[in-house]
Protein backbone atom coordinates (compact mmCIF):
# COMPACT_ATOMS: atom_id res chain seq x y z
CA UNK A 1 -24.79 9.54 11.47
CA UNK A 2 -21.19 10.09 10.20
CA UNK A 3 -18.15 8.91 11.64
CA UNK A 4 -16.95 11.77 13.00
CA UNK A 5 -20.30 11.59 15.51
CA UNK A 6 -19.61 8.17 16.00
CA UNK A 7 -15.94 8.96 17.36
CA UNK A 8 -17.67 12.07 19.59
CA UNK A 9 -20.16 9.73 20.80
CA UNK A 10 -17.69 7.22 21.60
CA UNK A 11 -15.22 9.56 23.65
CA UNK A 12 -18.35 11.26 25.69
CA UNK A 13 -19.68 7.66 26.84
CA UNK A 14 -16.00 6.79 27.87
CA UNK A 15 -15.50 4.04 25.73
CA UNK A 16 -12.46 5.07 23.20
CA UNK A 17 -11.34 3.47 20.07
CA UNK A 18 -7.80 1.70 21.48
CA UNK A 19 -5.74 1.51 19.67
CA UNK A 20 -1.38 0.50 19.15
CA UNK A 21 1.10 1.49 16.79
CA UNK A 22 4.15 -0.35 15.50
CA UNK A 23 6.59 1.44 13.65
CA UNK A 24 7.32 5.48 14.25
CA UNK A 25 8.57 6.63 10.85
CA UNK A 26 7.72 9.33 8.89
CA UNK A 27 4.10 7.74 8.23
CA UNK A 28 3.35 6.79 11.74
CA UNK A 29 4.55 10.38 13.31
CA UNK A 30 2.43 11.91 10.59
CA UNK A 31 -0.57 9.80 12.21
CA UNK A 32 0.49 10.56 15.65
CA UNK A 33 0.22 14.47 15.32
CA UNK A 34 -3.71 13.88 14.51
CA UNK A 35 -4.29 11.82 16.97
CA UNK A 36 -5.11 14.53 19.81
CA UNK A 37 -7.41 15.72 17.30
CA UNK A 38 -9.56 13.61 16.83
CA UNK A 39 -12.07 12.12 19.65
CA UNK A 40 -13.18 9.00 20.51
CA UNK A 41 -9.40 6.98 19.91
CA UNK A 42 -6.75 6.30 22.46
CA UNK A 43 -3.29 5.23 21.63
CA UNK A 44 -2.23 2.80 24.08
CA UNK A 45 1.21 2.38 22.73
CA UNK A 46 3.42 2.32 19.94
CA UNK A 47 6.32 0.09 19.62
CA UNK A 48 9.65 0.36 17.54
CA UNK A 49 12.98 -1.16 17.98
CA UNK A 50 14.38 2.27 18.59
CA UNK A 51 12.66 3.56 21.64
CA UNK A 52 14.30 6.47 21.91
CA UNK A 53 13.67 7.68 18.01
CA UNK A 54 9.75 6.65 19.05
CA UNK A 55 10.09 8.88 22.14
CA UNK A 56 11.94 11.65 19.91
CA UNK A 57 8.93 11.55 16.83
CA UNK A 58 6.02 11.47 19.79
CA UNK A 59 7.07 14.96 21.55
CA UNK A 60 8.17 16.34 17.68
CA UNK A 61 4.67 15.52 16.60
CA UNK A 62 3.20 16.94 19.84
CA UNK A 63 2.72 15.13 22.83
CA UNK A 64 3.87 16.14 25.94
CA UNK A 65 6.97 14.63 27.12
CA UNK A 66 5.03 13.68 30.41
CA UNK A 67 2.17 11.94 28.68
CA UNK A 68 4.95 9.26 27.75
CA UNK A 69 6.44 6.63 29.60
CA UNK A 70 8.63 3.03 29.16
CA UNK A 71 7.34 -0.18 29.42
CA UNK A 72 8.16 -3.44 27.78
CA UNK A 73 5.18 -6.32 29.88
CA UNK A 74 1.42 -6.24 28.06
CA UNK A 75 0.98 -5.67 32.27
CA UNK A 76 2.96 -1.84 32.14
CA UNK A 77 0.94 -1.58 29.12
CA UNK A 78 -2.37 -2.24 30.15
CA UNK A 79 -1.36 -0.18 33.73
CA UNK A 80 -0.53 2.97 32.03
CA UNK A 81 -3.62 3.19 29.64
CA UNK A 82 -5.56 3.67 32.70
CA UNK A 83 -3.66 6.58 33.55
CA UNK A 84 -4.19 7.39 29.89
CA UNK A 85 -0.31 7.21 29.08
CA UNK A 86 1.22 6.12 25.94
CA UNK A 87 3.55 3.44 26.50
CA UNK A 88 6.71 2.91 24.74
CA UNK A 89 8.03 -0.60 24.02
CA UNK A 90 10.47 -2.34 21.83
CA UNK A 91 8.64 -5.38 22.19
CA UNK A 92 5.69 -5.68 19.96
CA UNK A 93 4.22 -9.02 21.28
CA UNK A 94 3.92 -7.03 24.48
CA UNK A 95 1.79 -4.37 22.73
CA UNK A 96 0.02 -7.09 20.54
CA UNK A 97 -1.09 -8.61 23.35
CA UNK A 98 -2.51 -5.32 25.35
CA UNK A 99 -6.25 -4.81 26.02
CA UNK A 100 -6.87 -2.76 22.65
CA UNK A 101 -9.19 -2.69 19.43
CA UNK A 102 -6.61 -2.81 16.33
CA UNK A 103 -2.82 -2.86 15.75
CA UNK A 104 -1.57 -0.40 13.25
CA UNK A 105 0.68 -1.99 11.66
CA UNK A 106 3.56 0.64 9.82
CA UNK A 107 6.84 -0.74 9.45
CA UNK A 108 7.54 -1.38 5.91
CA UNK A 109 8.98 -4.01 6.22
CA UNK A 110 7.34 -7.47 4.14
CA UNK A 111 8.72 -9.67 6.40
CA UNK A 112 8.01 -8.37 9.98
CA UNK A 113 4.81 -6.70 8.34
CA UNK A 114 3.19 -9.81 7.79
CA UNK A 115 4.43 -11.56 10.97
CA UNK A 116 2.72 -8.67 12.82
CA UNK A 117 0.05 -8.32 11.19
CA UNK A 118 -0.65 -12.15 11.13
CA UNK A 119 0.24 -12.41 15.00
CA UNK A 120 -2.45 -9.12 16.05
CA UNK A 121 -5.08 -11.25 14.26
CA UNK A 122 -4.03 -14.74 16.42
CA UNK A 123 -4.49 -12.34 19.37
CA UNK A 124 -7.74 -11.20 18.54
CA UNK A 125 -7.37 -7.68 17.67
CA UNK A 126 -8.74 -5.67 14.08
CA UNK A 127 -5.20 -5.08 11.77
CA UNK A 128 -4.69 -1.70 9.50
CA UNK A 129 -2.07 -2.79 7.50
CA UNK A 130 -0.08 0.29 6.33
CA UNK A 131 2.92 -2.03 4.73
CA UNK A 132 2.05 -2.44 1.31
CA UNK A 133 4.78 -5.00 0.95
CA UNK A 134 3.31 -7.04 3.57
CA UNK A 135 0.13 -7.14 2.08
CA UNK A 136 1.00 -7.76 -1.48
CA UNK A 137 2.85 -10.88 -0.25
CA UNK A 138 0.34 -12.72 1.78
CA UNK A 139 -2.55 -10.12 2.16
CA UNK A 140 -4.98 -12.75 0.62
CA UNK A 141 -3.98 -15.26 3.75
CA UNK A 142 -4.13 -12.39 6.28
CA UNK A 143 -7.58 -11.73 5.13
CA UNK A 144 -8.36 -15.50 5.00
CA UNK A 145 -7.21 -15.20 8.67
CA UNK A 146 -9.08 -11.90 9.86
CA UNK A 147 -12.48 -13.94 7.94
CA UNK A 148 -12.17 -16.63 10.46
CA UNK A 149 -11.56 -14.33 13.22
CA UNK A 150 -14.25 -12.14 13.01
CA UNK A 151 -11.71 -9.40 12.69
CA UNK A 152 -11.41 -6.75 10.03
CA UNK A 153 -7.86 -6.20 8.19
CA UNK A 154 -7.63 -3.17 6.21
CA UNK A 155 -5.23 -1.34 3.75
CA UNK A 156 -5.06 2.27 5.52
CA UNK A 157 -6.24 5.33 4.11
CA UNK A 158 -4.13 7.89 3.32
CA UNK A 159 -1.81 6.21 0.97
CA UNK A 160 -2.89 5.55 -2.55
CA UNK A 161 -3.87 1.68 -2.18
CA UNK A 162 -6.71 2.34 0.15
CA UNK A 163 -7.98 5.75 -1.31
CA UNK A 164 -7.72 3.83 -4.91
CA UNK A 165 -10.48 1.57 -3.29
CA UNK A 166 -12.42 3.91 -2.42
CA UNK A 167 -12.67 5.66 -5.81
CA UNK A 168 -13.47 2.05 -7.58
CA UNK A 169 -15.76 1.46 -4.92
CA UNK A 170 -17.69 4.54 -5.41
CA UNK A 171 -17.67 4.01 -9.17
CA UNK A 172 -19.32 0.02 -8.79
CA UNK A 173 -21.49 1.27 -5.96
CA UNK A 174 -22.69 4.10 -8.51
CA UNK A 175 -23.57 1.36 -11.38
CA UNK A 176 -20.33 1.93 -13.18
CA UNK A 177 -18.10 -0.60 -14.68
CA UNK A 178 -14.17 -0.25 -13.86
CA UNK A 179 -12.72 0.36 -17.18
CA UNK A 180 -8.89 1.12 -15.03
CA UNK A 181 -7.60 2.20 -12.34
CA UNK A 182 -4.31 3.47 -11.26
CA UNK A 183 -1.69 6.55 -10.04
CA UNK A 184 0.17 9.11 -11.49
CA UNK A 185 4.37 9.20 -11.12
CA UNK A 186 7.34 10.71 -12.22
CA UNK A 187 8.53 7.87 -14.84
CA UNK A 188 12.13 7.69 -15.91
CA UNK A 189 13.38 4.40 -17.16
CA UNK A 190 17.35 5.03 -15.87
CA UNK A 191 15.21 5.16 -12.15
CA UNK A 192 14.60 1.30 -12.22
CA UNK A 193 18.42 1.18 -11.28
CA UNK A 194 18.80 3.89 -8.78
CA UNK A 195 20.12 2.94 -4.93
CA UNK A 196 20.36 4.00 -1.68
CA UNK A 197 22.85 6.18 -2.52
CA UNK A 198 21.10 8.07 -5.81
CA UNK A 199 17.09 7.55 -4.99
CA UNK A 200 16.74 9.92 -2.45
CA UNK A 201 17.69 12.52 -5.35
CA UNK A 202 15.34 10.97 -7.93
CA UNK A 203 12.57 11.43 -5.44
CA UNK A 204 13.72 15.37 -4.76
CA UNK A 205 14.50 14.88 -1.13
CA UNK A 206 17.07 17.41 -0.27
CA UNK A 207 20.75 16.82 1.42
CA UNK A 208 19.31 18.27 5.06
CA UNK A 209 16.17 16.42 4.99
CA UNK A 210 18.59 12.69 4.04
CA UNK A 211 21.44 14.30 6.87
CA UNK A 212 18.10 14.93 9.49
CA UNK A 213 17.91 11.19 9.93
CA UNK A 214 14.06 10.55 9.54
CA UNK A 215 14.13 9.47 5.84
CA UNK A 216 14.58 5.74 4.98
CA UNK A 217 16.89 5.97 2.01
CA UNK A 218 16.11 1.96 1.44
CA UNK A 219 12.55 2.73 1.43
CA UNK A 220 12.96 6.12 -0.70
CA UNK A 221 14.75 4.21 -2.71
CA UNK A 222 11.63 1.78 -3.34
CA UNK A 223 9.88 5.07 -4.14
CA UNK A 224 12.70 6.09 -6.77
CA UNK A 225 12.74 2.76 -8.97
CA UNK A 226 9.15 2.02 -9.15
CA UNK A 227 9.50 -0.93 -6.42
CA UNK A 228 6.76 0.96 -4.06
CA UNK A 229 4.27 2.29 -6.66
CA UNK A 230 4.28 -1.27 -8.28
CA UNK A 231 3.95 -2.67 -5.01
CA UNK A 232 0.71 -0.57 -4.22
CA UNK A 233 -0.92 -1.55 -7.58
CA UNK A 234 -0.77 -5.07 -6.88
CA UNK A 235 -2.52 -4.62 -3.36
CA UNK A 236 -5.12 -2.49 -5.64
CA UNK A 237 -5.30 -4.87 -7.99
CA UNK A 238 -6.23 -7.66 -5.45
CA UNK A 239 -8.44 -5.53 -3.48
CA UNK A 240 -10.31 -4.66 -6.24
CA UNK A 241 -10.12 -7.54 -8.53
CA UNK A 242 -8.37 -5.47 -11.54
CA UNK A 243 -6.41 -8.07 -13.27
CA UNK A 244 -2.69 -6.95 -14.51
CA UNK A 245 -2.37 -6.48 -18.24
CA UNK A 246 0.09 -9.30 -19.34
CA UNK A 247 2.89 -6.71 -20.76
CA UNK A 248 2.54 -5.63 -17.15
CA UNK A 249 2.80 -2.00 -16.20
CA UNK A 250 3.19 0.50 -19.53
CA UNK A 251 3.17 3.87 -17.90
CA UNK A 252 1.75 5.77 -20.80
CA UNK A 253 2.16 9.35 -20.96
CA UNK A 254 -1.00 10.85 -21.36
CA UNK A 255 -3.06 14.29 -21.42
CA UNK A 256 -5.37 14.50 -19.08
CA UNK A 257 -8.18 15.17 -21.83
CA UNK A 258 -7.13 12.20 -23.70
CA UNK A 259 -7.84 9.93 -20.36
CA UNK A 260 -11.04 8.19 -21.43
CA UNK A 261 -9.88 8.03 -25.08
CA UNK A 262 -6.51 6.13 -24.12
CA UNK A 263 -7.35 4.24 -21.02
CA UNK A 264 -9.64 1.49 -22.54
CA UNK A 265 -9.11 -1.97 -24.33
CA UNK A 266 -6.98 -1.99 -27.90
CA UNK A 267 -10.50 -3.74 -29.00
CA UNK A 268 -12.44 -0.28 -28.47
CA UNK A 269 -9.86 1.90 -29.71
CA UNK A 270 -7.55 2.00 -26.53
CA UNK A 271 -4.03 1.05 -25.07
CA UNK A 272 -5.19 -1.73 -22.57
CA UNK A 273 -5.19 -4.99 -23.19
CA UNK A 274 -8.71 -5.58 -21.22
CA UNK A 275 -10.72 -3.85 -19.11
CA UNK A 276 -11.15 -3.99 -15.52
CA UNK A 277 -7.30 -3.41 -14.72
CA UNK A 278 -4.63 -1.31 -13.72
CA UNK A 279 -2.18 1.03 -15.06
CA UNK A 280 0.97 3.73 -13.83
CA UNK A 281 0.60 7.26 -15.67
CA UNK A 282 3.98 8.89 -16.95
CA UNK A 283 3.52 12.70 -15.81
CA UNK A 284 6.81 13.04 -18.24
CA UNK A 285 6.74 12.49 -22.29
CA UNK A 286 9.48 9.81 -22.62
CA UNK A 287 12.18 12.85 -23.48
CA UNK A 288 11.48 14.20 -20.18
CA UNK A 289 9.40 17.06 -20.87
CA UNK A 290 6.39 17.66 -18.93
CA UNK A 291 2.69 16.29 -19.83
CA UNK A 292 0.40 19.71 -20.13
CA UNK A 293 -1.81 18.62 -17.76
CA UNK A 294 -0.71 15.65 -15.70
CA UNK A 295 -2.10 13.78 -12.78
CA UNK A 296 0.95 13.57 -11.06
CA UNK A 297 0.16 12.76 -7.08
CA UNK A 298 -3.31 11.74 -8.01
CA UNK A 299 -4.84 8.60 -8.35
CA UNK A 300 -7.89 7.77 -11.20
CA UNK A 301 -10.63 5.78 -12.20
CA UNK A 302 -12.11 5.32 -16.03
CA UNK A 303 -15.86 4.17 -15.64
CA UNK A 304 -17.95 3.38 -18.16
CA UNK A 305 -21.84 3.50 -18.27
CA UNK A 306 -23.79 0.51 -18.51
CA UNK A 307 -26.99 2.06 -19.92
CA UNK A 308 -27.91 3.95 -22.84
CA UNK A 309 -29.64 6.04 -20.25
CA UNK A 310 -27.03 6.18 -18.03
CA UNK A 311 -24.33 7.44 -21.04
CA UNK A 312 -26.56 10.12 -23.01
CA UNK A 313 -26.41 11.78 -19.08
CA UNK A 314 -22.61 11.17 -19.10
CA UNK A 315 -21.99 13.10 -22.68
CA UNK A 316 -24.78 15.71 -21.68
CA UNK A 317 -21.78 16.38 -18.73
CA UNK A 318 -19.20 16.31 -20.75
CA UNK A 319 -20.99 19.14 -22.79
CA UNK A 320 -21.59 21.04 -20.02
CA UNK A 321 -17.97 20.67 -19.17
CA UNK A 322 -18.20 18.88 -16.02
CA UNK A 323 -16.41 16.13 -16.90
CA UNK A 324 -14.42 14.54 -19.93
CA UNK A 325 -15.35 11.58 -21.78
CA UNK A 326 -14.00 9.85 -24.91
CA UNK A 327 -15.56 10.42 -28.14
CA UNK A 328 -18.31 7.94 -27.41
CA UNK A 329 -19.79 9.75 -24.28
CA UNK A 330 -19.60 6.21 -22.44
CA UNK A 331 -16.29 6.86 -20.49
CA UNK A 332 -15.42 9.23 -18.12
CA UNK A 333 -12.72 9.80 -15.28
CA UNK A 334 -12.74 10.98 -11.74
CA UNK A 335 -9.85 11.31 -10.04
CA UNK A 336 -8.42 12.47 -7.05
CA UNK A 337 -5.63 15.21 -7.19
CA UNK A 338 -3.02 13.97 -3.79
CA UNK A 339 -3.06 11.86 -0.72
CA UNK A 340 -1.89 13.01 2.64
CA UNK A 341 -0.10 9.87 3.79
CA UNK A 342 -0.30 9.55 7.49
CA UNK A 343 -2.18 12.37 8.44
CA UNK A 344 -5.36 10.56 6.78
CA UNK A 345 -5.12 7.59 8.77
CA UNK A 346 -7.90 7.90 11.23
CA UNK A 347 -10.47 7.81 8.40
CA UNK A 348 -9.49 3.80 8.68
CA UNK A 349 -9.35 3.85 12.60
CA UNK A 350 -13.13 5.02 12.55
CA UNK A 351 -13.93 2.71 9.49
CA UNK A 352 -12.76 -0.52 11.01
CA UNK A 353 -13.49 0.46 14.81
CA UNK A 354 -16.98 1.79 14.79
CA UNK A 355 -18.47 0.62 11.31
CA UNK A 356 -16.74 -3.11 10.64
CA UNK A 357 -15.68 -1.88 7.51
CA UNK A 358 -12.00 -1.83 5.87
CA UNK A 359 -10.70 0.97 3.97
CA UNK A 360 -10.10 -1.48 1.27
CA UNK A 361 -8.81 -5.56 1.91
CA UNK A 362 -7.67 -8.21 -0.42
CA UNK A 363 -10.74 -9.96 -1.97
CA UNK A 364 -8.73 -12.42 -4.42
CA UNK A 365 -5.60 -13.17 -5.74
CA UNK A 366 -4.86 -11.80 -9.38
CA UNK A 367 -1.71 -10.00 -8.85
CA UNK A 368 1.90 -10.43 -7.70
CA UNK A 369 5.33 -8.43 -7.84
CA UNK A 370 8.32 -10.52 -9.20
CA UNK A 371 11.50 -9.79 -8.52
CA UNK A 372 13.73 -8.81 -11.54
CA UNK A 373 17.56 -8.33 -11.69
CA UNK A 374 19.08 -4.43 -11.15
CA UNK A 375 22.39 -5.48 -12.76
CA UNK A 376 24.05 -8.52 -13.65
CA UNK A 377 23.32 -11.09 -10.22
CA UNK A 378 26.45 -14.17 -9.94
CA UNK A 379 26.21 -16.98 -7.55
CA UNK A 380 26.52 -16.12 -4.28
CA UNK A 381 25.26 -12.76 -4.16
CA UNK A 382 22.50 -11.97 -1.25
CA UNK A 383 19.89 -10.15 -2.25
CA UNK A 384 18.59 -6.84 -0.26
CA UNK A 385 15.04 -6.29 -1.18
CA UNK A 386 12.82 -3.68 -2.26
CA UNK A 387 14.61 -0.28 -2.34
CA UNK A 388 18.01 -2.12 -2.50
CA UNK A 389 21.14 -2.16 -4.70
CA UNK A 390 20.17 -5.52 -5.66
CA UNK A 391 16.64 -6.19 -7.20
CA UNK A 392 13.31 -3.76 -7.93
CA UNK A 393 9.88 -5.13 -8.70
CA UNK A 394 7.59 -6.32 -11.61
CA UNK A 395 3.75 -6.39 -11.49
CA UNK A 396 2.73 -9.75 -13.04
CA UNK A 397 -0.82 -11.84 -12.63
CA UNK A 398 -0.81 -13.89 -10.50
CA UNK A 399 -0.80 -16.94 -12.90
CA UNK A 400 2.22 -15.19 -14.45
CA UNK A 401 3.72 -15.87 -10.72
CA UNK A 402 3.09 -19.15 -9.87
CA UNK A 403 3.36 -20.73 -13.47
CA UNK A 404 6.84 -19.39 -13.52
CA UNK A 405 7.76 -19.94 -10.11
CA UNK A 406 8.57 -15.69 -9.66
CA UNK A 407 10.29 -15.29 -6.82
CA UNK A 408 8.05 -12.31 -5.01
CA UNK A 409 9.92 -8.90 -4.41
CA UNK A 410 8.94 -9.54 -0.53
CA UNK A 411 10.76 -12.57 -0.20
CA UNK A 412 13.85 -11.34 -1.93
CA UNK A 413 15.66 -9.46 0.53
CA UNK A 414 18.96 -12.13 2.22
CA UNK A 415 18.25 -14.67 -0.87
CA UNK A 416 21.40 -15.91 -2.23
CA UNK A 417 21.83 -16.21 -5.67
CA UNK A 418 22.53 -19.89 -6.76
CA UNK A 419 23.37 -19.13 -10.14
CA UNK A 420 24.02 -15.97 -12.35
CA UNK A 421 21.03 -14.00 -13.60
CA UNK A 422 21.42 -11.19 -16.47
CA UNK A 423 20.47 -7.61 -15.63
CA UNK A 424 16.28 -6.93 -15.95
CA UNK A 425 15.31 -11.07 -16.11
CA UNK A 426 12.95 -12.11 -13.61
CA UNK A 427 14.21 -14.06 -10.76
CA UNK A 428 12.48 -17.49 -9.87
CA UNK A 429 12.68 -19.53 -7.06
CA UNK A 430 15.23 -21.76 -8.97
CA UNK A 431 17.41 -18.88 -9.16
CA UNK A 432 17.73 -18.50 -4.86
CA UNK A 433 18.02 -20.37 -2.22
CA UNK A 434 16.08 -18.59 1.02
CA UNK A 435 15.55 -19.78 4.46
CA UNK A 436 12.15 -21.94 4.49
CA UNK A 437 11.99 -21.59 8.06
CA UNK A 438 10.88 -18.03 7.37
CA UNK A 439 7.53 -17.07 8.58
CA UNK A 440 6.45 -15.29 5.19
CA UNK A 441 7.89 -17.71 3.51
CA UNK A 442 5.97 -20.48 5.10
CA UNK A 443 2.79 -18.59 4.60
CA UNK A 444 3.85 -17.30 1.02
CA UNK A 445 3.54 -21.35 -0.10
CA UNK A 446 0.53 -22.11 1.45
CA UNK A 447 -0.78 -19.11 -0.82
CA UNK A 448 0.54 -20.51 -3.85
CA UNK A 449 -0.20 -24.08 -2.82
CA UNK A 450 -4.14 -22.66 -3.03
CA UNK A 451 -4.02 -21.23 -6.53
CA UNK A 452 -5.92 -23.26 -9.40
CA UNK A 453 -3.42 -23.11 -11.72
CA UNK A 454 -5.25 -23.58 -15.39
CA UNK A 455 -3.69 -25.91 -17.64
């Protein structure tokens, strides 16, 4: 029986997915115009620490203005459900604590991402975890967490992390071996240095759509110098257990035909340094003129055939122009062309809720994002995270990380400098000082404190 019957089944027998919402941006609003769509989930709430933007975003994405009401006690909370409100709060403890299944957590924010996330798990409720920067900080402790819970934490679906899983998931569940996997962007090297102030342009947002007020420039920003997409490849990474090349992200500009060719090890012919890793796509030659056929949007996965049997049937495709392989028939791509962001989500409401299963979750720890220098840093300078004026981000292995003491990109932002760092060098711990009292932070060094470092 699909899902879909699942979530009918569940809203005839009167016993509805529940579920709360922190964070009304642009990616939860998107999610909150499906919503009436789809049966068998109730939103019990949604909390941000502007109220009145929430309130704004739920009638713009379609709810009644009477279906919405005020409340800031788990009691109001639990009191309007019944009446099958939606309850507006600025206090998301109170909404943590409701009677409900899973807490979507949508912020974007590392910091209160992981405290959120971390706290819905303490209180006994599943966690879709929609900030990427959360989860590539301490998503392997969140899942350690959910594990001895019982609970479920998931990336959500809609945004590439969690739909990358499910292409290398379908390509191991199929027999296939995970040569790469990876996304497609818009690759400009002058873009690692963009700000507030210019990203919003790199990314082609227009002047009304910054002056309407429902675009993060920060987080655009993130988008704009490479912060973001790195960030989601190290969440893939440690979902799927796709160990960074060393060199770190090369974003090779590729045809599409040439994909199996290119994408495999140096050893068979390839770029990569090994197989069973991850890589950015350039949809832009480095002069800036356009690939012929790029993947831009998309996301990818090069799979190889294990069996003689299993690659004659992959070249007899290829000659029947179903697919593309490299010269040896034993490599192929499938890809997927976009991603709809928010509007997607419920495919990981219905996963966790009704089947136990995440739409992707950490499953190791091979990958990290190190904070490197925008411009020259001096002593005393405080730091402003992902997106910022400051800093932007660095996939590295794990090892890479915690040999080096990296200081990660989600612990950056309101580090002081303690002494001056040149423009592009990775910043270590050494380098900051932060307030240890901080809840990732805390967290963050139990992670490390875990990790067999080889000698």
């Amino acid at each position: 029986m699909s899902t879909y019957h699942l979530l009918k089944n569940r809203e005839s027998s009167g016993k509805p997915v529940r579920i709360g919402i922190i964070g009304a941006g642009i990616y939860g609003s998107m999610f909150l115009s499906q919503i009436p769509f789809i049966p068998g989930i109730q939103l019990i709430g949604v909390a941000d620490i502007d109220v009145e933007k929430a309130r704004k975003r739920c009638i713009r994405s379609g709810w009644p203005e009477e279906a919405i009401v005020l409340g800031n006690s788990t009691a109001a909370i639990n009191n309007e459900s019944q009446k099958k409100k939606i309850v507006l709060t600025e206090d998301s403890s109170q909404l943590i604590q409701a009677d409900l299944d899973i807490i979507l957590e949508i912020t974007g924010i590392a910091d209160t991402g992981a405290y959120h996330a971390w706290s819905a798990l303490e209180n006994g409720k599943h966690v879709i975890a929609v900030t990427v920067e959360a989860d590539a900080l301490l998503g392997k402790a969140l899942r350690e967490l959910a594990d001895k819970k019982g609970l479920i934490y998931s990336l959500g679906y809609g945004d590439e992390p969690a739909c990358l899983c499910e292409l290398v998931d379908w390509a191991r569940t199929a027999g296939f071996e995970v040569v790469c996997a990876g996304k497609c962007v818009s690759y400009n090297l002058a873009k690692r240095y963009s700000t507030p102030e210019t990203g919003w342009k790199y990314y082609g947002l227009s002047e009304e759509q910054v002056a309407s007020g429902d675009y993060n420039l920060k987080m655009y920003n993130s988008f704009a110098d490479g912060t973001k997409s790195v960030t989601e490849m190290c969440s893939v990474a440690n979902a799927c257990n796709l160990t960074p090349q060393l060199a770190g992200l090369q974003y090779p500009a590729i045809e599409y035909e040439e994909l199996p060719s290119k994408l495999k090890p140096k050893t068979e012919g390839g770029i990569l340094e090994h197989s069973s890793t991850i890589e950015l796509l350039a949809s832009e030659n480095r002069d800036g003129t356009p690939l012929k056929r790029s993947l831009r949007w998309g996301i990818y996965v090069v799979f190889k055939g294990q069996s003689d049997y299993a690659r004659h049937y992959l070249s007899n495709f290829s000659a029947e122009h179903r697919i593309i392989t490299d010269p040896s028939g034993e490599s192929s791509i499938l890809y997927r062309p976009t991603h709809l962001i928010g509007l997607e989500l419920g495919i990981s409401v219905a996963s966790v809720g009704l089947l136990g299963v995440p739409t992707g979750t950490p499953s190791t720890f091979v990958a990290d994002v190190a904070t490197v220098a925008k411009k020259d840093l001096n002593a005393g300078d405080v730091l402003d995270g992902e997106g910022g004026y400051t800093v932007y981000g660095k996939l590295v292995t794990a090892e890479q990380s915690i040999k080096g003491r990296y200081l990660p990109i989600g612990l950056s932002n309101q580090a002081k400098m303690a002494k001056f760092v040149a423009k592009d060098s990775v910043l270590t711990y050494d380098d900051v000082t932060i307030d240890k009292s901080r809840f990732s932070y805390r967290i963050r060094q139990e992670v490390e404190a875990k990790y067999p470092i080889q000698q």
